[in-house]
C-alpha atoms as a PDB file:
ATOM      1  CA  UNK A   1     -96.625 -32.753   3.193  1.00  0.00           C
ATOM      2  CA  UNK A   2     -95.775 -35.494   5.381  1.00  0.00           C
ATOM      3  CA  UNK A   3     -94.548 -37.834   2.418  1.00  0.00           C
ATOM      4  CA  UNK A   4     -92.393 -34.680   0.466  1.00  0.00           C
ATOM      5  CA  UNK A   5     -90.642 -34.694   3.993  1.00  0.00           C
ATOM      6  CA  UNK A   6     -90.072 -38.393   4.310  1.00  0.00           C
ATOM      7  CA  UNK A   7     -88.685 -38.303   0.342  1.00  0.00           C
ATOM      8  CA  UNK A   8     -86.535 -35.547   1.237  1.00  0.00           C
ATOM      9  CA  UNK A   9     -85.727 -37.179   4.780  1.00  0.00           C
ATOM     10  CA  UNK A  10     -84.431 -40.306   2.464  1.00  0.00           C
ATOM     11  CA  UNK A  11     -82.614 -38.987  -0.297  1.00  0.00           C
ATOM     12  CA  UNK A  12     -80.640 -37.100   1.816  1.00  0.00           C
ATOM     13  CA  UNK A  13     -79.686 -40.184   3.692  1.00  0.00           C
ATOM     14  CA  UNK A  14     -78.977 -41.935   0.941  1.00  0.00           C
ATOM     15  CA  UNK A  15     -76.818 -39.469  -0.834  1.00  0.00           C
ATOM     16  CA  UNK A  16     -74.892 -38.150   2.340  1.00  0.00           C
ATOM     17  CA  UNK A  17     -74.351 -42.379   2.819  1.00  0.00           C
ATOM     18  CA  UNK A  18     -72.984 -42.539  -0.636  1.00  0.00           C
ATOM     19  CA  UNK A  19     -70.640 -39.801  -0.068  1.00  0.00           C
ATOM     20  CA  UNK A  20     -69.182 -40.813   3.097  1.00  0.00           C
ATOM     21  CA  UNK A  21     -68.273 -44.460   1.869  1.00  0.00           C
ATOM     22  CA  UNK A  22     -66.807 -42.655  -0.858  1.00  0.00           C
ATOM     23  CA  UNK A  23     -62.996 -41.964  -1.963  1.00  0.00           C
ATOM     24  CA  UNK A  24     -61.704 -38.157  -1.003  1.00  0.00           C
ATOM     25  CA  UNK A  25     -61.670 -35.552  -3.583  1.00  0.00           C
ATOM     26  CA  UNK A  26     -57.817 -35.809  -3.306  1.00  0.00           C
ATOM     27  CA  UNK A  27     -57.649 -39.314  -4.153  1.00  0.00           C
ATOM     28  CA  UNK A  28     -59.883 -39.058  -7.129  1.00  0.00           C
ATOM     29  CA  UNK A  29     -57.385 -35.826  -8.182  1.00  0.00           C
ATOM     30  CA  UNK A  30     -54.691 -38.694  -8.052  1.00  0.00           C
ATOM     31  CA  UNK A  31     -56.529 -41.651  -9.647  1.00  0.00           C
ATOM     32  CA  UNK A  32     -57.467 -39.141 -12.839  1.00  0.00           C
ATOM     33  CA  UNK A  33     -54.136 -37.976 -13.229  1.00  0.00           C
ATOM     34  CA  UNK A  34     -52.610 -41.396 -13.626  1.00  0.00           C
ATOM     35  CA  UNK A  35     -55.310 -42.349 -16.101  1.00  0.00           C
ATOM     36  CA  UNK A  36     -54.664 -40.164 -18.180  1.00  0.00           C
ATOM     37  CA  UNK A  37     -50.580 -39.809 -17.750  1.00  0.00           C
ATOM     38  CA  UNK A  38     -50.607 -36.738 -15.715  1.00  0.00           C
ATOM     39  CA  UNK A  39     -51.154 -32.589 -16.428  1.00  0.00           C
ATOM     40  CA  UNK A  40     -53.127 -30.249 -14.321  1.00  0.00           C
ATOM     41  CA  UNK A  41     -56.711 -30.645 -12.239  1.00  0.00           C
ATOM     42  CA  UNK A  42     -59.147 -27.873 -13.034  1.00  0.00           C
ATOM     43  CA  UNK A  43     -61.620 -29.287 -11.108  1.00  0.00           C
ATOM     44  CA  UNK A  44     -63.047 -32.216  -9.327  1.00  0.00           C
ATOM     45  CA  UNK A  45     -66.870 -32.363  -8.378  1.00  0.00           C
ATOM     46  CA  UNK A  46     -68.437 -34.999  -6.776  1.00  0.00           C
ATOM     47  CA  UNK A  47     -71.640 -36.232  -8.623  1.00  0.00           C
ATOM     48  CA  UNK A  48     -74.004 -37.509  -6.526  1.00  0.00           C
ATOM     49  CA  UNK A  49     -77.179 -37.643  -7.989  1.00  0.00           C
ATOM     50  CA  UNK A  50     -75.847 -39.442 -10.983  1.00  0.00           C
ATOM     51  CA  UNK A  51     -76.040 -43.153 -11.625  1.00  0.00           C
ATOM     52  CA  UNK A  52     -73.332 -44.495 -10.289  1.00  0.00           C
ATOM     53  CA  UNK A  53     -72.260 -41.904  -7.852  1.00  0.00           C
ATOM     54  CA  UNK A  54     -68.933 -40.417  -9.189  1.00  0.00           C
ATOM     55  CA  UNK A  55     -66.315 -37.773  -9.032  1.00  0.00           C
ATOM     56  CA  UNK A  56     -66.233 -36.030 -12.470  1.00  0.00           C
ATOM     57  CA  UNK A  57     -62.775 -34.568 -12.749  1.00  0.00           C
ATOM     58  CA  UNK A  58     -61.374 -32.060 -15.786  1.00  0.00           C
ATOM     59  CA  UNK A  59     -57.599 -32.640 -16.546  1.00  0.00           C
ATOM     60  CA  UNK A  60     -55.536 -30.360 -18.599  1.00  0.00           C
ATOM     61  CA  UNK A  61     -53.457 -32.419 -20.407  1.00  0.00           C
ATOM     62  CA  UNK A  62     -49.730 -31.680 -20.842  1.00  0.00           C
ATOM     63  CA  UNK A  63     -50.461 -31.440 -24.839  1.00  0.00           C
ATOM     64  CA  UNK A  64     -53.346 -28.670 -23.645  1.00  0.00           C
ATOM     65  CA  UNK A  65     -56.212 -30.099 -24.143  1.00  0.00           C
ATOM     66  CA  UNK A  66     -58.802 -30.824 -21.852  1.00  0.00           C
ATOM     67  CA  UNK A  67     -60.185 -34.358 -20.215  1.00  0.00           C
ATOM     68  CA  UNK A  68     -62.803 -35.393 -18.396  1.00  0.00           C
ATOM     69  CA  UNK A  69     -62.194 -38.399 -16.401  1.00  0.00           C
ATOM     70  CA  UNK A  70     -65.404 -39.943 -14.253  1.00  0.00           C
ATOM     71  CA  UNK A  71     -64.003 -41.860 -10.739  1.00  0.00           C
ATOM     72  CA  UNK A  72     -66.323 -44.343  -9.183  1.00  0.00           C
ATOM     73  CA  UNK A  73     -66.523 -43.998  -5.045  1.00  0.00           C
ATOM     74  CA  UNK A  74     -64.055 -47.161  -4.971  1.00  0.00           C
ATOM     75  CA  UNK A  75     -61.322 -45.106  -7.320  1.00  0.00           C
ATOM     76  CA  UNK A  76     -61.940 -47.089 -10.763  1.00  0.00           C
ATOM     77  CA  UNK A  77     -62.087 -45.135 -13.652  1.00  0.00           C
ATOM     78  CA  UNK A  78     -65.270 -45.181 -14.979  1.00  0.00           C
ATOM     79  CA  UNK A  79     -65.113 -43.027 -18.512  1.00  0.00           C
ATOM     80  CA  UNK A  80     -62.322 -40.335 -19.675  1.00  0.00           C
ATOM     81  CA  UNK A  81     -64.162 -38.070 -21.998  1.00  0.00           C
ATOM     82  CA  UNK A  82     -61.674 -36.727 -24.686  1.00  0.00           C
ATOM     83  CA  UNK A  83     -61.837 -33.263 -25.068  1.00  0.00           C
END
């Protein structure tokens, strides 16, 4: 029991440390938008548990379709999934 505790003890200190020395939800809003010339968040999730830690965020695009644009915790733009 003692070592389930001490794994959970850890990877919650390592993910809440990733988070907090990463960019704001707003700012990876902004940073997808320009990549991808502009249109409409849907939504913006930070993805923790994922190698590297990211913000996934869907785009409507002014043509209508949909993007998904992945935003490293420094604001680079890691993928844009077409959609």
């Amino acid at each position: 029991m003692k070592k389930i505790a001490t794994f959970v003890f850890g990877f919650l200190l390592v993910c809440g440390t990733a988070y907090a020395s990463c960019i704001t939800k707003a700012q990876a809003e902004a940073d997808a938008l320009r990549a991808v010339g502009g249109g409409t968040v849907l939504l913006a999730v930070y993805e923790g548990g994922d190698y590297p830690p990211h913000w996934s965020v869907d785009v409507r695009l002014k043509n209508g379709t949909e993007d998904e644009v992945w935003v490293s915790c420094s604001g680079k733009i890691l993928k844009i999934i077409r959609g």
